[in-house]
C-alpha atoms as a PDB file:
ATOM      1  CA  UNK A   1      11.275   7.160 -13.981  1.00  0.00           C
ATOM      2  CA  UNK A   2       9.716   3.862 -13.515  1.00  0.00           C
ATOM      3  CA  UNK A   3      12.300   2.265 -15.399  1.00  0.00           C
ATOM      4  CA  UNK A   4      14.947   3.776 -13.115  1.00  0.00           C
ATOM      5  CA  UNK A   5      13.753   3.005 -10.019  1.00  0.00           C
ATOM      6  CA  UNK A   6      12.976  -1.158 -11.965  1.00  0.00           C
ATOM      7  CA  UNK A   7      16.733  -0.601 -12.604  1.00  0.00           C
ATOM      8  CA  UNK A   8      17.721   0.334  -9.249  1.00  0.00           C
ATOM      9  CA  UNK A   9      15.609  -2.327  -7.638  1.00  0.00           C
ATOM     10  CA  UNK A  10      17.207  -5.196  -9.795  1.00  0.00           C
ATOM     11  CA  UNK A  11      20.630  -3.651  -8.602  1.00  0.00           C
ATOM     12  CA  UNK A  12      19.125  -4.092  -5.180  1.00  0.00           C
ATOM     13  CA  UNK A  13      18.171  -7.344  -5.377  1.00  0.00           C
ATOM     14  CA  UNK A  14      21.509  -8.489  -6.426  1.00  0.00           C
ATOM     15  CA  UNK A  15      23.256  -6.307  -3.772  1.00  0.00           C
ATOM     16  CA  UNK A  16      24.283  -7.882  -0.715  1.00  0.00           C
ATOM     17  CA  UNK A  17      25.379  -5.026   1.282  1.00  0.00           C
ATOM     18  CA  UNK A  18      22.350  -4.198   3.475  1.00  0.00           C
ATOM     19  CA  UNK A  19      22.414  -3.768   7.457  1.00  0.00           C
ATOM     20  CA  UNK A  20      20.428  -5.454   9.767  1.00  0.00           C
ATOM     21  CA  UNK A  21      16.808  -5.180   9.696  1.00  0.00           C
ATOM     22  CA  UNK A  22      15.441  -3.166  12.811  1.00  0.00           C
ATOM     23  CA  UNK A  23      11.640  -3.944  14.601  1.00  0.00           C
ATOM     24  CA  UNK A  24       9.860  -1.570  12.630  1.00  0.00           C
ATOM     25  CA  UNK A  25      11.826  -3.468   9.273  1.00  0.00           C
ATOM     26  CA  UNK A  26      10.384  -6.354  10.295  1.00  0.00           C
ATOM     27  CA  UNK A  27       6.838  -5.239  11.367  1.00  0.00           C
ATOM     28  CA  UNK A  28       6.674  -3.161   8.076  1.00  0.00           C
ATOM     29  CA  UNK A  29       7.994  -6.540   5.527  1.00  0.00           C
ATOM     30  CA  UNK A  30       5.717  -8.902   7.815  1.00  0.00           C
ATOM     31  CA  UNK A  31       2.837  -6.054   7.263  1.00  0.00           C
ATOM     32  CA  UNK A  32       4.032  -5.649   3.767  1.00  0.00           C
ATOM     33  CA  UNK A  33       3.501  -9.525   2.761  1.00  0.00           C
ATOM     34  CA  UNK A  34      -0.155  -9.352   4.169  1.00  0.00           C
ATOM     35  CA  UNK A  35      -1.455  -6.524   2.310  1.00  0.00           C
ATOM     36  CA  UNK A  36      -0.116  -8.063  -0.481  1.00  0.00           C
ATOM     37  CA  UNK A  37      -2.111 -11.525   0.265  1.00  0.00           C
ATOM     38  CA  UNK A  38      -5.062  -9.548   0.961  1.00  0.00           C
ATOM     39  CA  UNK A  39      -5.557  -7.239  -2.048  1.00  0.00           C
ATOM     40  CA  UNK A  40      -7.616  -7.421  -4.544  1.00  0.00           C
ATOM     41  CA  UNK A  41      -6.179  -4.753  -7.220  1.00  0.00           C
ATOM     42  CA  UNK A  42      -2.166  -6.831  -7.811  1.00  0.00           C
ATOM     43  CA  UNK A  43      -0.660  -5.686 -10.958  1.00  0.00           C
ATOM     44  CA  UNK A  44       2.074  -8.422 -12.050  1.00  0.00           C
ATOM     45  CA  UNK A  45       4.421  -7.820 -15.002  1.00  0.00           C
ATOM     46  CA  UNK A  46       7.645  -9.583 -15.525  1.00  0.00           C
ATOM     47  CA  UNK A  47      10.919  -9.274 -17.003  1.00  0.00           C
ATOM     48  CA  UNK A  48      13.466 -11.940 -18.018  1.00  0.00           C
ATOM     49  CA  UNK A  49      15.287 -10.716 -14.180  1.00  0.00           C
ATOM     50  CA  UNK A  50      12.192 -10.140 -11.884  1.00  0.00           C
ATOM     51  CA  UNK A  51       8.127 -10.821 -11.492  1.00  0.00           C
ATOM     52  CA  UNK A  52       7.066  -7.663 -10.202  1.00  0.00           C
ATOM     53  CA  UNK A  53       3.634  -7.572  -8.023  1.00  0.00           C
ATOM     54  CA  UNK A  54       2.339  -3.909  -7.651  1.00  0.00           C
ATOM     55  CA  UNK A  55      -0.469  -2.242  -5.181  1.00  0.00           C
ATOM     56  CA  UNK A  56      -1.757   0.112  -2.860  1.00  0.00           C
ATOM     57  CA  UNK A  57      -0.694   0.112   0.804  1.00  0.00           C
ATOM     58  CA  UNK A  58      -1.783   2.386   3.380  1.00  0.00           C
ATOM     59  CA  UNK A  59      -2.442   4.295   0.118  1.00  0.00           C
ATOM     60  CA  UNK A  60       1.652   4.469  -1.138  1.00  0.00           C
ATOM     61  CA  UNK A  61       2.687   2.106  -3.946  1.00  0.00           C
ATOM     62  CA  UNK A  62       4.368  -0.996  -3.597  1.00  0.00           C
ATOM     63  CA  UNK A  63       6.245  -3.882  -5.604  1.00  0.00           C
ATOM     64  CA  UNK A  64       6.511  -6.918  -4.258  1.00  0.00           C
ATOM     65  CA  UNK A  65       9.990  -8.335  -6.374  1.00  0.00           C
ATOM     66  CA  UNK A  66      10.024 -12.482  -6.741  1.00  0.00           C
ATOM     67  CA  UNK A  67      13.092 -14.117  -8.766  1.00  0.00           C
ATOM     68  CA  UNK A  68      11.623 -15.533 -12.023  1.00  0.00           C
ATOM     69  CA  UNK A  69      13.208 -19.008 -11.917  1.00  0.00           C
ATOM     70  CA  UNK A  70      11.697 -20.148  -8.473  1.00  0.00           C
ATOM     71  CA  UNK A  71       9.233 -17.415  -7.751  1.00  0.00           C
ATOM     72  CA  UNK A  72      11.525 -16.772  -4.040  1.00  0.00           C
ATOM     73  CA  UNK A  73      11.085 -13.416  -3.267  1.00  0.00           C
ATOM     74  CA  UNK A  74      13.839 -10.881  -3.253  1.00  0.00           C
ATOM     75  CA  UNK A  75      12.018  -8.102  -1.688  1.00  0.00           C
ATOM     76  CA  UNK A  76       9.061  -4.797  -1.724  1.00  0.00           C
ATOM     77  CA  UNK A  77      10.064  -1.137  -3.125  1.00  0.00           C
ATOM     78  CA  UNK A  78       8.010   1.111  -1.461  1.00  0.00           C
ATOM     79  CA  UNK A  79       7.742   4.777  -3.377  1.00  0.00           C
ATOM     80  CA  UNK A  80       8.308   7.622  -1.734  1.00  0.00           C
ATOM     81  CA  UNK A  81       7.170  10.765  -2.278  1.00  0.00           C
ATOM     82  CA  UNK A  82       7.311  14.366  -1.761  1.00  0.00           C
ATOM     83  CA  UNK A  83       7.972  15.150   2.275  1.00  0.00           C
ATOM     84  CA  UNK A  84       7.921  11.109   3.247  1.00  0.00           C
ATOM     85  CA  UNK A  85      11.452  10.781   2.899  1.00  0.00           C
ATOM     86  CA  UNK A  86      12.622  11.120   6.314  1.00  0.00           C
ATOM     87  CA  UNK A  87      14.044  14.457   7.079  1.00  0.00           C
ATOM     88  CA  UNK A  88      17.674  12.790   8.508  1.00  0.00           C
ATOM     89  CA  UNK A  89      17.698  10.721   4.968  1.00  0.00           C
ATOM     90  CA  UNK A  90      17.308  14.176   3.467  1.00  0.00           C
ATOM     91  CA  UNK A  91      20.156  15.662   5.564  1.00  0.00           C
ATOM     92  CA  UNK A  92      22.591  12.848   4.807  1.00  0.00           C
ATOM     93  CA  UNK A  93      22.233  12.877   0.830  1.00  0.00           C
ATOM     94  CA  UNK A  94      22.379  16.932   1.167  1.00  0.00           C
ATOM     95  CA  UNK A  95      25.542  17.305   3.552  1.00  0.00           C
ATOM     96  CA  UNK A  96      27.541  14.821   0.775  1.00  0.00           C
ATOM     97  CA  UNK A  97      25.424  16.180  -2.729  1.00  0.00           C
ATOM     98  CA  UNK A  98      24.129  19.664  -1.469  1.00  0.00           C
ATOM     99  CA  UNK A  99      23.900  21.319  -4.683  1.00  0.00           C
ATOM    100  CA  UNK A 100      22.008  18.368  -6.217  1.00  0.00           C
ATOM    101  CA  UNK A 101      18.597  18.001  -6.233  1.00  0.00           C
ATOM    102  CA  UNK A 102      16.488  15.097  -4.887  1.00  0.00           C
ATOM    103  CA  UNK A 103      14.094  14.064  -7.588  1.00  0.00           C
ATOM    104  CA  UNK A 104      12.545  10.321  -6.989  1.00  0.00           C
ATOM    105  CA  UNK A 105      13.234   7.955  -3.733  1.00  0.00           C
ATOM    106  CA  UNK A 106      12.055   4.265  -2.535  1.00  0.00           C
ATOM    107  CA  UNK A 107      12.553   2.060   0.318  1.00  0.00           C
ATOM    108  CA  UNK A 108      13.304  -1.466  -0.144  1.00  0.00           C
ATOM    109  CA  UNK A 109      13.140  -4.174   2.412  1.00  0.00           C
ATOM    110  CA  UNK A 110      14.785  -7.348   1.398  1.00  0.00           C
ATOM    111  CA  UNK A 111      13.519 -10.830   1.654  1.00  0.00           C
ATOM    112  CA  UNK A 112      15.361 -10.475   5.138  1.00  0.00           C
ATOM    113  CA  UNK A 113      13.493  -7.354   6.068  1.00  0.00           C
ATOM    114  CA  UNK A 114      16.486  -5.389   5.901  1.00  0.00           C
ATOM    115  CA  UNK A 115      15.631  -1.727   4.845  1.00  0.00           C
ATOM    116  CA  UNK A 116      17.460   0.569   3.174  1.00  0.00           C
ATOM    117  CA  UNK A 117      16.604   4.065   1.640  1.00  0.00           C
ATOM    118  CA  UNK A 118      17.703   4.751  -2.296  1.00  0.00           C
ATOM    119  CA  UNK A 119      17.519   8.369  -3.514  1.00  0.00           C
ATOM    120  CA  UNK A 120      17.874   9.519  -7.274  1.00  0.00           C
ATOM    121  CA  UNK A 121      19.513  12.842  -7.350  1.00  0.00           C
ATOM    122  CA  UNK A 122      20.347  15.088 -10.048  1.00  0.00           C
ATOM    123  CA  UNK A 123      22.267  18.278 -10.895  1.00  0.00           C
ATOM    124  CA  UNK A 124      21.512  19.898 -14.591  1.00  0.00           C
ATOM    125  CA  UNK A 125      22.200  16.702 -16.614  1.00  0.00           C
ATOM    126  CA  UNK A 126      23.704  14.483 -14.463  1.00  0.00           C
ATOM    127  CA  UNK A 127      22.324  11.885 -12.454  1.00  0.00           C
ATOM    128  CA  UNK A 128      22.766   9.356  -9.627  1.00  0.00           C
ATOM    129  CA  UNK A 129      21.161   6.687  -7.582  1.00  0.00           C
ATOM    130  CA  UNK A 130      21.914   6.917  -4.386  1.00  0.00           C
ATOM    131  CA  UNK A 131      22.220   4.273  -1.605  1.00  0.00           C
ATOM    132  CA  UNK A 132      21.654   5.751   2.480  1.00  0.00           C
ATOM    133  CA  UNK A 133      22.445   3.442   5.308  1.00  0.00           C
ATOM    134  CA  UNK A 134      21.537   3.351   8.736  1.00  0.00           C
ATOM    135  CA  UNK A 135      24.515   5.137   9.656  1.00  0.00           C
ATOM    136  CA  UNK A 136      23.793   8.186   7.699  1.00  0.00           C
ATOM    137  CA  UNK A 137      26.881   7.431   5.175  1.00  0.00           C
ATOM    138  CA  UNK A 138      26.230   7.886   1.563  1.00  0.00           C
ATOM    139  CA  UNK A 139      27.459   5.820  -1.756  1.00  0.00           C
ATOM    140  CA  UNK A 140      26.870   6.016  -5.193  1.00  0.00           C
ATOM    141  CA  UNK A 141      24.655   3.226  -6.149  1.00  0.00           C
ATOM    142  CA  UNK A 142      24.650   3.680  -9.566  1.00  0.00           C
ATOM    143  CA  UNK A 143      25.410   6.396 -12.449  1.00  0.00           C
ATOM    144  CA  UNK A 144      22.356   6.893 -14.402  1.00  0.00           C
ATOM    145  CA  UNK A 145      22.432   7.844 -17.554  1.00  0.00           C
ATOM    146  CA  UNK A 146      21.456  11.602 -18.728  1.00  0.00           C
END
């Protein structure tokens, strides 16, 4: 799973189709950034696309995502689980895929502290990534592979 949602993420990061980053975007990325200053417990790992910074806030995990040839940042994933995906998130991937099955979710803010919700769905062996917008409309992200 973690490599799906690191897969996602890099898609993310290279997407530029986001919509404008609301108050609580911005209070949540500028909140975001000093949690991640202050911690003590970071976890960094890299790949030849991304430094990834992980830890705890407000007791959820987050990645902090930088851009391995200047260290910019690109943006924080924060995992969601169980009932924190918002319920009208939850009605918009269910009145498009309502016979699939939500199985893993994140929120990721980019570097402009735009927000948008990503869902992985699934129905018996197939499997998507989902993308939400504000608007409530629905896209494939990405086909992931069985």
């Amino acid at each position: 799973m973690k490599k799906i949602i690191s897969a996602t993420l890099l898609l993310v990061a290279l997407s530029t189709a986001s919509f404008a980053g609301g108050k609580e975007d911005r209070k949540l990325f500028n909140d975001l950034q000093t949690a991640l200053k202050n911690s003590t417990a970071v976890q960094w790992s890299s790949t030849s696309d991304y430094n990834q910074a992980k830890y705890s806030f407000n007791g959820k995990t987050v990645s902090a995502f930088y851009r391995p040839e200047d260290n910019s940042l690109i943006g924080f994933s924060l995992h969601i689980v169980g009932n924190d995906l918002p319920q009208d998130i939850v009605n918009a991937i269910q009145k498009k895929y309502s016979d699939w099955k939500i199985v893993d979710a994140i929120y990721f803010i980019d570097e402009n502290a735009n927000g948008n919700y990503f869902a992985q769905v699934q129905k018996g062996k197939s499997k998507l990534a989902l993308k939400v917008f504000a608007n409530g409309r629905v896209s494939i992200f990405r086909t992931m592979p069985s």
